[in-house]
Every structure is written in structure tokens, then in C-alpha cells.
C-alpha atoms as a PDB file:
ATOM      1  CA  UNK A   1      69.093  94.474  39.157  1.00  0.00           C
ATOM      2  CA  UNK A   2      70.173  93.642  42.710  1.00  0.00           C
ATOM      3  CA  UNK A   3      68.560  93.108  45.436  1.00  0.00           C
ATOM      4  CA  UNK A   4      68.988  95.225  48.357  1.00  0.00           C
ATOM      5  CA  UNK A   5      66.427  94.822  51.282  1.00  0.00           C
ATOM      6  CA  UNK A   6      68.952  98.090  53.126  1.00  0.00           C
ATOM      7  CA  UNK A   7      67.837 100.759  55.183  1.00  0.00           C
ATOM      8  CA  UNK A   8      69.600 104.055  53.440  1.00  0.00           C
ATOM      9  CA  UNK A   9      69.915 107.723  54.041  1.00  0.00           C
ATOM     10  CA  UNK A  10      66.937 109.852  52.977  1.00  0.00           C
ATOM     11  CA  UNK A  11      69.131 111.031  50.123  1.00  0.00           C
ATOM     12  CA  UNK A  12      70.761 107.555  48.638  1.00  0.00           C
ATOM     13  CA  UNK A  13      67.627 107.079  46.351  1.00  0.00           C
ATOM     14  CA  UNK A  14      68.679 110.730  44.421  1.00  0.00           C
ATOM     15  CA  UNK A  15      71.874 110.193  44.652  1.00  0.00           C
ATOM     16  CA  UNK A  16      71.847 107.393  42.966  1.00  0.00           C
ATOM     17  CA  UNK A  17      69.466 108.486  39.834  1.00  0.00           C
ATOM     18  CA  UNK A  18      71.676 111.812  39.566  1.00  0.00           C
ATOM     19  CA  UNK A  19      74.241 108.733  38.899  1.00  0.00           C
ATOM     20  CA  UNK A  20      72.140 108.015  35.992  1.00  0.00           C
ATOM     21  CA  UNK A  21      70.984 104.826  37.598  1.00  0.00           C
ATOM     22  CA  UNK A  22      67.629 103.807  38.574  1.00  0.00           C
ATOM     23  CA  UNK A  23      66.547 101.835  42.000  1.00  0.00           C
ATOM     24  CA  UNK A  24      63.725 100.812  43.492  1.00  0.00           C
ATOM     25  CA  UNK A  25      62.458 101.815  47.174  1.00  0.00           C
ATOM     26  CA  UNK A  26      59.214 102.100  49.258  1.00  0.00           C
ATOM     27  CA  UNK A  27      58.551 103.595  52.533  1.00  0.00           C
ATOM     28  CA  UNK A  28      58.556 101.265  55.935  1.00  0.00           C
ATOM     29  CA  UNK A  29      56.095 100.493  57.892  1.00  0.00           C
ATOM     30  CA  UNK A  30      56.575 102.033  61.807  1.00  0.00           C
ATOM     31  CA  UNK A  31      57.200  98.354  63.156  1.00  0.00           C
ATOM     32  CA  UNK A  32      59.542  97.490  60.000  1.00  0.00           C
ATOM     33  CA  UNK A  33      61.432 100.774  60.630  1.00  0.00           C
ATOM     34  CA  UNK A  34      62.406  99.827  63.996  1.00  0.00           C
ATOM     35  CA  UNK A  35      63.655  96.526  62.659  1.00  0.00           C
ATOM     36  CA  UNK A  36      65.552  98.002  59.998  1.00  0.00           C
ATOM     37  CA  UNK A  37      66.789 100.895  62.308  1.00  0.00           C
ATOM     38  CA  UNK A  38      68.180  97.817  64.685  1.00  0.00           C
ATOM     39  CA  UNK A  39      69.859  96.266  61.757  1.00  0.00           C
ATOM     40  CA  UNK A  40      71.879  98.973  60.674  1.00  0.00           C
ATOM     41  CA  UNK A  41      72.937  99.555  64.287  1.00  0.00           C
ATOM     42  CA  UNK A  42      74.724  96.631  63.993  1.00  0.00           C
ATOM     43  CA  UNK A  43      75.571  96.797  60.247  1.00  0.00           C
ATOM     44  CA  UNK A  44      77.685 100.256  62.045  1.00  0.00           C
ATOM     45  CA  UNK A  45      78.553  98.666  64.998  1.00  0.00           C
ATOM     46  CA  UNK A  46      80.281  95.798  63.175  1.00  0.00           C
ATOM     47  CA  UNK A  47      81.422  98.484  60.723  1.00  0.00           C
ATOM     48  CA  UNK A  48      82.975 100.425  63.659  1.00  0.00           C
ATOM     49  CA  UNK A  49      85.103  97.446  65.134  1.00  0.00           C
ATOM     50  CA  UNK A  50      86.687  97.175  61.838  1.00  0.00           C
ATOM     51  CA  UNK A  51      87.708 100.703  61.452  1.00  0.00           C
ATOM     52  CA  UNK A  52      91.547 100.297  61.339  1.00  0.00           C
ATOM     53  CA  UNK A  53      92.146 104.364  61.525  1.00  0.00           C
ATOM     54  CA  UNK A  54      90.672 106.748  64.287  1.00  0.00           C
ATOM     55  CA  UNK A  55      89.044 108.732  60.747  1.00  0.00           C
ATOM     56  CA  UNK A  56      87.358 105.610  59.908  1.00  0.00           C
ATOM     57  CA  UNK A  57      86.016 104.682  63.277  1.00  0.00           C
ATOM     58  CA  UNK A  58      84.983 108.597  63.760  1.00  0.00           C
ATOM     59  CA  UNK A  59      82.488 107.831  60.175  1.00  0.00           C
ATOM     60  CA  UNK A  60      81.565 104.423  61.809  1.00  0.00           C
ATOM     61  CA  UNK A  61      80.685 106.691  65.129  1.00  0.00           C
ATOM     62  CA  UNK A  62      78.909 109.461  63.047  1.00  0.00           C
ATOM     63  CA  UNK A  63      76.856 107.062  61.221  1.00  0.00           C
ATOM     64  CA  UNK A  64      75.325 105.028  64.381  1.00  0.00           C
ATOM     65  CA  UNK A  65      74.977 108.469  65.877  1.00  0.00           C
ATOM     66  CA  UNK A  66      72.219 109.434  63.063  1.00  0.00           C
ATOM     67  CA  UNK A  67      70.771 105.829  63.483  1.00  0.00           C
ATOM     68  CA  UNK A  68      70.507 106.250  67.478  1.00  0.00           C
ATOM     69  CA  UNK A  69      69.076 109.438  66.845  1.00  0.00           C
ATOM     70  CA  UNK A  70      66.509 107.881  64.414  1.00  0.00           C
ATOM     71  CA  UNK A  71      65.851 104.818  66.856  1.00  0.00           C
ATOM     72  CA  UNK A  72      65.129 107.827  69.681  1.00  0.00           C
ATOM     73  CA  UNK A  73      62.785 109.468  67.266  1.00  0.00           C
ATOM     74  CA  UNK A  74      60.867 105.707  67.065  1.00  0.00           C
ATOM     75  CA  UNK A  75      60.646 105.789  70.939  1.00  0.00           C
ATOM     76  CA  UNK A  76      58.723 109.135  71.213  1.00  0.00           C
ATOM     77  CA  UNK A  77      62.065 111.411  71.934  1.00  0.00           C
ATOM     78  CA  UNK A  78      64.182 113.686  70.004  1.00  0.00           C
ATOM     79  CA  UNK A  79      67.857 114.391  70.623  1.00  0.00           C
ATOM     80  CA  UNK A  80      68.080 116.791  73.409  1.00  0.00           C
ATOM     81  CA  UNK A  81      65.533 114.391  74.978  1.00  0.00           C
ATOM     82  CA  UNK A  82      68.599 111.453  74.696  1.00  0.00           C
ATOM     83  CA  UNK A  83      71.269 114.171  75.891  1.00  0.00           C
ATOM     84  CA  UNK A  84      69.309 115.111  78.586  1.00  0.00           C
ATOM     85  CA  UNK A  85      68.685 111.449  79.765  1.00  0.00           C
ATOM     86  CA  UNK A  86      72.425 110.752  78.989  1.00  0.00           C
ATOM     87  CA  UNK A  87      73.794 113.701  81.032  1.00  0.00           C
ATOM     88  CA  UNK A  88      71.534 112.807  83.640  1.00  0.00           C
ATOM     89  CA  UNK A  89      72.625 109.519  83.826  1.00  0.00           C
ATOM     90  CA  UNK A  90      76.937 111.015  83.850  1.00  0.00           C
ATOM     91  CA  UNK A  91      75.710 112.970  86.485  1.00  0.00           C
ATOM     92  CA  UNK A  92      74.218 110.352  88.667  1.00  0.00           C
ATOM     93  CA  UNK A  93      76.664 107.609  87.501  1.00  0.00           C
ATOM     94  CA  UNK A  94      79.504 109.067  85.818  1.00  0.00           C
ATOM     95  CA  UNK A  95      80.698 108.657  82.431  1.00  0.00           C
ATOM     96  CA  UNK A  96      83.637 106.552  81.050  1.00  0.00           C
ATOM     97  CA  UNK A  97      86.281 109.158  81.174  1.00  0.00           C
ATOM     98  CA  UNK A  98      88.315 107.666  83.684  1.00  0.00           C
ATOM     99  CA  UNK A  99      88.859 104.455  82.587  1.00  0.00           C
ATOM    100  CA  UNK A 100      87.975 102.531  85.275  1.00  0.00           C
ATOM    101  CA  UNK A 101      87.680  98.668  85.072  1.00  0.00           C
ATOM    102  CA  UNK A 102      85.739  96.802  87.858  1.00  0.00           C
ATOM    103  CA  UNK A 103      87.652  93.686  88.471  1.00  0.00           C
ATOM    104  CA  UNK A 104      85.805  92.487  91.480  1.00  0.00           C
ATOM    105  CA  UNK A 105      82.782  92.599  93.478  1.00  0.00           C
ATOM    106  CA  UNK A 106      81.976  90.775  96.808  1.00  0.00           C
ATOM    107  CA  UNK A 107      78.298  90.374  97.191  1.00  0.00           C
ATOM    108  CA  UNK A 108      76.729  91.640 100.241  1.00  0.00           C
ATOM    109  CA  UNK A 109      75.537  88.951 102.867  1.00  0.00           C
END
């Protein structure tokens, strides 16, 4: 049997026994979780740069999505509770819809 120490979706572990396979899995710790939950952000992130078609980077996109929303679930919020503090942020900041690239910056005196 492999060996796969992998954070998966709620519904890998039936998925793969309607395969007719069997795996092993136990439930994380809260601490672990976060550590996993980290580690598949990048396992997606790095997943994303290699998307070589706008559908593939779109899965990469949806799947840190559900991890981010996971991670926000770790840190006492919910997903309106990230919208809210990321349109907050757009509206105090902006977003990155214009494209802008800050090239330099003189620092005050």
C-alpha cells in the first residue's frame, strides 16, 4: 500500500472504496490541520503556476479557494467574514484591476 501523509477532500476516502479500493485515514488534530491546510496551499499554488490553459489554472484557483476558505474556518471566520474583510480592504486600497505596477518610491525625509 502507499503511503500518503495528504490532506484530501472530505469525499476522496468514499470515492475511493466505491473504486473498490481500500485506504487508510484518521482525523487531524486542530494544530496538524492548519499545517496540512498550509501545505496544500502550496501543493495548489505550485499546481496553479503550472497550469498551461486558463481551464486548468481556473481548477488550480477553485481548489486553493476551498483551502483558503478552510484555513479562514481555522482562524475563527467563515466566508462572508473573508469577503467582507477583502472588500473592505478594495475599498480602502483598491483591488488589482488596473494593473498598476509601482516602479519607484522616494522615501520621505
Amino acid at each position: 500500500m502507499a503511503e500518503y501523509p495528504k490532506l484530501v477532500r472530505d469525499g476522496i476516502p468514499g470515492l475511493i472504496t466505491s473504486q473498490g479500493r481500500s485506504c487508510t485515514s484518521r482525523i487531524l488534530e486542530p494544530e496538524e490541520y492548519i499545517e496540512y491546510l498550509r501545505a496544500k496551499l502550496r501543493e495548489e499554488t505550485a499546481e496553479y503556476f503550472k497550469a498551461e490553459s486558463d481551464e486548468h489554472a481556473l481548477e488550480e484557483l477553485a481548489d486553493m479557494l476551498e483551502v483558503i476558505r478552510a484555513l479562514a474556518q481555522t482562524h475563527g471566520a467563515d466566508s462572508k467574514v473573508l469577503e467582507n474583510i477583502r472588500a473592505e480592504k478594495a475599498e480602502r486600497r483598491g483591488a488589482f484591476k488596473e494593473r498598476i505596477l509601482l516602479l519607484q518610491l522616494e522615501e520621505a525625509h
